[in-house]
N, C-alpha and C. Protein backbone atom coordinates (compact mmCIF):
# COMPACT_ATOMS: atom_id res chain seq x y z
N UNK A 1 18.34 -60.46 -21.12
CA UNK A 1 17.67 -59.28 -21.62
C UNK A 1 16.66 -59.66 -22.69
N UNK A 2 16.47 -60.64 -23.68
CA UNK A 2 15.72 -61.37 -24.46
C UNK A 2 16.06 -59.97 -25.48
N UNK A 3 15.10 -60.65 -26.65
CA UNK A 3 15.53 -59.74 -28.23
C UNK A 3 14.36 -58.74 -27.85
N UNK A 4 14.94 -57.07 -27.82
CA UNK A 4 14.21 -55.95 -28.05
C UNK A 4 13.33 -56.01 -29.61
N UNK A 5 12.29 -55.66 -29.17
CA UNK A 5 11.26 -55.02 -30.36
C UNK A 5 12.04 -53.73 -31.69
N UNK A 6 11.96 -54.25 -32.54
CA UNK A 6 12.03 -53.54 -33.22
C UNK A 6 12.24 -51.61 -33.09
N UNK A 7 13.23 -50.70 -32.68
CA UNK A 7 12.42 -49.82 -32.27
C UNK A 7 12.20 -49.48 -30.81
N UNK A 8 12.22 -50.42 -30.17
CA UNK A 8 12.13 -50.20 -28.66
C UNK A 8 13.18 -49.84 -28.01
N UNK A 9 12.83 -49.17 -26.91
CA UNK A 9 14.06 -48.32 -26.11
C UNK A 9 14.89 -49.11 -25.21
N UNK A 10 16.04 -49.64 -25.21
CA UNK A 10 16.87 -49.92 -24.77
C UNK A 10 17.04 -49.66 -23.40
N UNK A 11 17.23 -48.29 -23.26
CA UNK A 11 17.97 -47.86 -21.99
C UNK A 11 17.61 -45.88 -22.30
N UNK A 12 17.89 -45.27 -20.62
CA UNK A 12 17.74 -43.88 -21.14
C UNK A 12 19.10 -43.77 -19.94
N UNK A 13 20.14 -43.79 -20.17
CA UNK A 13 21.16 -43.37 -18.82
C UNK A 13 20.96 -42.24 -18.45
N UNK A 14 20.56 -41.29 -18.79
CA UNK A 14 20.42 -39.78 -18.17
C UNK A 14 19.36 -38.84 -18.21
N UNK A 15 17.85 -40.28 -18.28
CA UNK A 15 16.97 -39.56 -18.35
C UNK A 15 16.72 -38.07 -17.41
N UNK A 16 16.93 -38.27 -16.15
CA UNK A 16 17.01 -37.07 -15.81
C UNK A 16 17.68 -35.74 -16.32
N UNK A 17 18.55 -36.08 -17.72
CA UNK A 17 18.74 -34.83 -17.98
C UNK A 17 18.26 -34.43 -19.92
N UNK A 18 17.52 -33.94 -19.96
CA UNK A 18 16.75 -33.49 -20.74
C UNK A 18 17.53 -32.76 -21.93
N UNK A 19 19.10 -32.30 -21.49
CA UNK A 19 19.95 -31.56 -22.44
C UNK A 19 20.84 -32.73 -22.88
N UNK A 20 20.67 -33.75 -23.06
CA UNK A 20 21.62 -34.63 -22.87
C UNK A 20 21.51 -35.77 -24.23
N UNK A 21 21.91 -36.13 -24.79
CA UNK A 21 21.79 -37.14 -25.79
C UNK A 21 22.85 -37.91 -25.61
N UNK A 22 22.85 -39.22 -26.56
CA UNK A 22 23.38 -40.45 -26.98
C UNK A 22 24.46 -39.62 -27.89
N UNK A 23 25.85 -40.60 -28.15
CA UNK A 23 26.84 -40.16 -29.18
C UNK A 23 27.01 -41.31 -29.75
N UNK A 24 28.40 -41.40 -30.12
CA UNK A 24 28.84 -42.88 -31.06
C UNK A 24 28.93 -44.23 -29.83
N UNK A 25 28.91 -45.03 -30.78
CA UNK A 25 28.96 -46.63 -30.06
C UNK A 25 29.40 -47.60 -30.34
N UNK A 26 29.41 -48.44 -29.53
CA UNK A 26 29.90 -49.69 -30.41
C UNK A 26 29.63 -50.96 -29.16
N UNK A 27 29.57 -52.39 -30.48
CA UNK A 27 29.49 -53.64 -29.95
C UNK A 27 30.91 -54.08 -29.44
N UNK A 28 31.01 -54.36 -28.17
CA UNK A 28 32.36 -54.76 -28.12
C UNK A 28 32.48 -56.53 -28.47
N UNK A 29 33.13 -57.31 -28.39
CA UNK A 29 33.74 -58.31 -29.08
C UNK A 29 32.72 -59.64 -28.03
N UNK A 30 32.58 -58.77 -27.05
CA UNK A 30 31.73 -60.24 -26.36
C UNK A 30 30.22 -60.07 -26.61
N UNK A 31 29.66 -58.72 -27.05
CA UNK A 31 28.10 -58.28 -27.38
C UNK A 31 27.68 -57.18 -26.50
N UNK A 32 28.94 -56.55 -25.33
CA UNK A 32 28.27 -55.49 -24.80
C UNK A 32 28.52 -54.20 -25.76
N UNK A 33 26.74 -53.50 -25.76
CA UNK A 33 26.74 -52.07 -26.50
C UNK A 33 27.52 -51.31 -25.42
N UNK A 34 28.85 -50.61 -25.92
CA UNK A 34 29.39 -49.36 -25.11
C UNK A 34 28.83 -48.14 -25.93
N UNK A 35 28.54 -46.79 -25.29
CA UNK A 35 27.98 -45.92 -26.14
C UNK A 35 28.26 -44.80 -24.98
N UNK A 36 28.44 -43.39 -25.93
CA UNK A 36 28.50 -42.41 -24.89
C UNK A 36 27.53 -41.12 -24.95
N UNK A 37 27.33 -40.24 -23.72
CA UNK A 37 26.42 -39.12 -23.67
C UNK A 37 27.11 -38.16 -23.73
N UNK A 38 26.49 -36.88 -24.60
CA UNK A 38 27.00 -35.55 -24.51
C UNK A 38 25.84 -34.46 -24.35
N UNK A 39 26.47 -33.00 -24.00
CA UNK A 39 25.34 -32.39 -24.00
C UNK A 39 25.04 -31.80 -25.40
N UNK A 40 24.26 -31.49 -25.76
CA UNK A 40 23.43 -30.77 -26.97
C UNK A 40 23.86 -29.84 -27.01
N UNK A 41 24.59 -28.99 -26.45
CA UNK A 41 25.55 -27.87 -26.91
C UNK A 41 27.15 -27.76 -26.80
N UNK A 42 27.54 -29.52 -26.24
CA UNK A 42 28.84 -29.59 -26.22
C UNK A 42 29.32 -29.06 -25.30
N UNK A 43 28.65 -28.74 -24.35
CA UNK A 43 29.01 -28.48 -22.83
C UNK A 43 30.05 -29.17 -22.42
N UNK A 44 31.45 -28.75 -21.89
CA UNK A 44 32.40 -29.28 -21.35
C UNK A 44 32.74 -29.94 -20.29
N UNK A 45 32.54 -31.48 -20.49
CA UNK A 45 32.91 -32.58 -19.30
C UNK A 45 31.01 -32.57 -18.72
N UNK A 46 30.66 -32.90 -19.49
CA UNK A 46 29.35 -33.24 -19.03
C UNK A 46 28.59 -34.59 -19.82
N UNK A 47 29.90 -35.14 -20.60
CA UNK A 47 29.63 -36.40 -21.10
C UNK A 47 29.71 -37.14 -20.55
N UNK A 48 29.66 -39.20 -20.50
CA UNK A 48 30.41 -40.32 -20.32
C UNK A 48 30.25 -41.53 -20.97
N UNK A 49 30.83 -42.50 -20.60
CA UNK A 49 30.87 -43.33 -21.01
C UNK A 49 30.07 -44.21 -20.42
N UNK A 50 29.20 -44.93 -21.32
CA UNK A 50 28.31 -46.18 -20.53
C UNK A 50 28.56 -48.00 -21.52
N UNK A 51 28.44 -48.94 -20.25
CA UNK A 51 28.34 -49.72 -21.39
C UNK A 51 27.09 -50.42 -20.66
N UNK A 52 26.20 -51.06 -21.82
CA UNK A 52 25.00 -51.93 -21.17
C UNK A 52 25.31 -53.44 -20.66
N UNK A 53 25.11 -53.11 -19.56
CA UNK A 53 25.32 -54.69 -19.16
C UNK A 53 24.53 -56.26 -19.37
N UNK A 54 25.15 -56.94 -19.34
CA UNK A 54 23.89 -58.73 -19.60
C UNK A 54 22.16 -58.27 -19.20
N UNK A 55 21.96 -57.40 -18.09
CA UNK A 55 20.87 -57.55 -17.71
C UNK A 55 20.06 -56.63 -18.43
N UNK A 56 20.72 -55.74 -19.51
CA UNK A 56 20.06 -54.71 -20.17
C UNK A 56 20.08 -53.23 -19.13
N UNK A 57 20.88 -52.83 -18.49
CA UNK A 57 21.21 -51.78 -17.76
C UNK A 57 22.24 -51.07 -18.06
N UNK A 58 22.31 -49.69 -17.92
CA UNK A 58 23.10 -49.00 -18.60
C UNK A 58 23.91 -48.41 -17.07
N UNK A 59 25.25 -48.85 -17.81
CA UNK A 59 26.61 -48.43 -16.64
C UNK A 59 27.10 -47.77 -16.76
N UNK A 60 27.50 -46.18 -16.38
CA UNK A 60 28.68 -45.52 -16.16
C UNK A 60 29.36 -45.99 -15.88
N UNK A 61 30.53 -46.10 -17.05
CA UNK A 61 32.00 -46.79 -16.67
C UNK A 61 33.18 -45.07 -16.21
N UNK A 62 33.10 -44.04 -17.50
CA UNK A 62 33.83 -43.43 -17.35
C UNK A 62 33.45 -41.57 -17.78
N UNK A 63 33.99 -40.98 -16.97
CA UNK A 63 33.94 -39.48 -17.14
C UNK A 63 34.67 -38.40 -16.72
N UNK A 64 35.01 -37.49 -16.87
CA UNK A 64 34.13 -36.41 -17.73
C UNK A 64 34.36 -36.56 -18.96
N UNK A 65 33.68 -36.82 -19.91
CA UNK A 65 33.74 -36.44 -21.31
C UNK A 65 33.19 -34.79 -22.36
N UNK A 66 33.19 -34.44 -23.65
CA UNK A 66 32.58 -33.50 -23.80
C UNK A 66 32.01 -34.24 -24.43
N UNK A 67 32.57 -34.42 -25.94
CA UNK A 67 32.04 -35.59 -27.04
C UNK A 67 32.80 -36.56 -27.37
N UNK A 68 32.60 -37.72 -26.45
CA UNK A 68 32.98 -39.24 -26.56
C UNK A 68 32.52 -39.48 -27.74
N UNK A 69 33.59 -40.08 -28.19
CA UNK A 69 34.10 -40.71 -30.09
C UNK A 69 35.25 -42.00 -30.31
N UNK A 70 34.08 -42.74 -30.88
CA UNK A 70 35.71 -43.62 -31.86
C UNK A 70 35.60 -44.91 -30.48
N UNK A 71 35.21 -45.25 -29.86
CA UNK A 71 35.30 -46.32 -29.19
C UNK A 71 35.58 -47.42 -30.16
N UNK A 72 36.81 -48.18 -29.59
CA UNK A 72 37.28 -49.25 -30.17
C UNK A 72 38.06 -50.18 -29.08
N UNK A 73 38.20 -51.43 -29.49
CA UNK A 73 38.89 -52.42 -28.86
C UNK A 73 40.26 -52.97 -29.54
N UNK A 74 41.50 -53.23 -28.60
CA UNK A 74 42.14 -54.24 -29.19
C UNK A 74 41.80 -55.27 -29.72
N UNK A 75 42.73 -55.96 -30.26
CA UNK A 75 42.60 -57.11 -30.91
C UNK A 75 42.68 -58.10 -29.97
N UNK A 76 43.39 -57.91 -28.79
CA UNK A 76 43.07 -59.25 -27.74
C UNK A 76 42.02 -59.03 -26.72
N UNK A 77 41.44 -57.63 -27.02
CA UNK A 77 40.16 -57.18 -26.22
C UNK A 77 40.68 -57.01 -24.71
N UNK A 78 41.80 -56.51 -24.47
CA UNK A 78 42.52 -55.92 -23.26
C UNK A 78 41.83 -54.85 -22.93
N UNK A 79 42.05 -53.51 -24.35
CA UNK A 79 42.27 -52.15 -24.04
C UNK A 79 41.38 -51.80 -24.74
N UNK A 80 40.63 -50.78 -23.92
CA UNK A 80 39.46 -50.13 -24.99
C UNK A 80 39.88 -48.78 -25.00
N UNK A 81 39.74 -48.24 -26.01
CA UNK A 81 40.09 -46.65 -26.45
C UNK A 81 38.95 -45.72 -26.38
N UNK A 82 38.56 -44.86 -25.90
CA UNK A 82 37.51 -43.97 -26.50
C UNK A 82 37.94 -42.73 -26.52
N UNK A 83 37.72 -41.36 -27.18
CA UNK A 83 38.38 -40.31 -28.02
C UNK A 83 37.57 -39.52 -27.22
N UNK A 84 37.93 -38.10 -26.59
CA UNK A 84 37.12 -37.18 -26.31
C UNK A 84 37.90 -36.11 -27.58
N UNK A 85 36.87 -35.70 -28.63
CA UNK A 85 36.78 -35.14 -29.53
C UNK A 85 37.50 -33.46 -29.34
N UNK A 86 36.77 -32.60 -28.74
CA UNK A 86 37.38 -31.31 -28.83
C UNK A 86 38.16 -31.33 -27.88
N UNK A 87 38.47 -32.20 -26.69
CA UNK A 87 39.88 -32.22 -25.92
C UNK A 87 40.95 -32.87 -26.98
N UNK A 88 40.94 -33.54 -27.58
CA UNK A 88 41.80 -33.88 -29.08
C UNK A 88 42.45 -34.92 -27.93
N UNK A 89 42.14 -35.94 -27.37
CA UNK A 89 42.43 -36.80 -26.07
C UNK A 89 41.70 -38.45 -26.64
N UNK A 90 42.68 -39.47 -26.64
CA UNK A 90 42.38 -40.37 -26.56
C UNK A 90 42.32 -41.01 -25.03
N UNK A 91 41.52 -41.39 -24.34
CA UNK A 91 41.57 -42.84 -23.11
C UNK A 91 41.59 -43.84 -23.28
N UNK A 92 42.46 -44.52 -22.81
CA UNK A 92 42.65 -45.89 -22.83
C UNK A 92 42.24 -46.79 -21.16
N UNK A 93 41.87 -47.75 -21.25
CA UNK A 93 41.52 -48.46 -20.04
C UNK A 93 41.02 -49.96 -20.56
N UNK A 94 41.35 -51.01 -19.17
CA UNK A 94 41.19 -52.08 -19.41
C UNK A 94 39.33 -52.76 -18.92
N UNK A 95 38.53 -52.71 -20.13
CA UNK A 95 36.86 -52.72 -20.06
C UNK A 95 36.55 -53.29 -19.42
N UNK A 96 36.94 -54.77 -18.70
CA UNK A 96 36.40 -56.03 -18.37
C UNK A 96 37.09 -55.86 -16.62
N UNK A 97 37.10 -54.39 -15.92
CA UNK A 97 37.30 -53.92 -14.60
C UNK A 97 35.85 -52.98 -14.29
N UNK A 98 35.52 -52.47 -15.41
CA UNK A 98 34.53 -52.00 -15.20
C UNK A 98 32.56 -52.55 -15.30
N UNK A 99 32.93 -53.61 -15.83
CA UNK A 99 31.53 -54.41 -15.94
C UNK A 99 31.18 -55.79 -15.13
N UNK A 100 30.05 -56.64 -15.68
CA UNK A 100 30.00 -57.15 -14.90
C UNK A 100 30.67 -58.58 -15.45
N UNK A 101 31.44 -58.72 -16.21
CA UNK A 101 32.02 -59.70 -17.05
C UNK A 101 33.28 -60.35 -16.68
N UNK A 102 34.06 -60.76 -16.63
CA UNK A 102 35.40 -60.74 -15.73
C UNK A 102 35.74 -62.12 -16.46
């Protein structure tokens, strides 16, 4: 993917949808950005989860979300957690099934 510009756009996972924004994120332990989408009015289960892959592409790993929160990893980098906020719902799943990393 080489080093982004300062400022420069990454990725748009849902450009097609115009109601739609970026939420919280995070670097996971090997350098992939996981980060999730919600809608702008908190529309229910119209979030997900993406993580960017080596090539700079953005993956739907997981959904429905409303507002994906709190993504975190174990400590042996097994299990990744991410929080859907007003379902008051943690997910758990093993990250390195869903990318291209193995």
């Amino acid at each position: 993917m080489g080093q982004p510009k300062c400022g420069s756009v990454l990725a748009v996972p849902e450009e097609h949808r115009a109601d739609h924004r970026l939420n919280d994120g995070k670097v996971d332990p090997s350098g992939r950005l996981w980060f999730g989408t919600m809608h702008v009015g908190e529309r229910s289960g119209e979030g997900a989860l993406y993580v960017m892959d080596r090539s700079g592409r953005a993956l739907r790993v997981d959904a429905p979300y409303t507002v994906p929160n709190g993504p975190a990893f174990s400590a042996d980098r097994r299990i990744m957690c991410c929080a859907d906020s007003p379902a008051r719902t943690i997910y758990s799943f093993q990250p390195m099934c869903c990318t291209d990393q193995r």
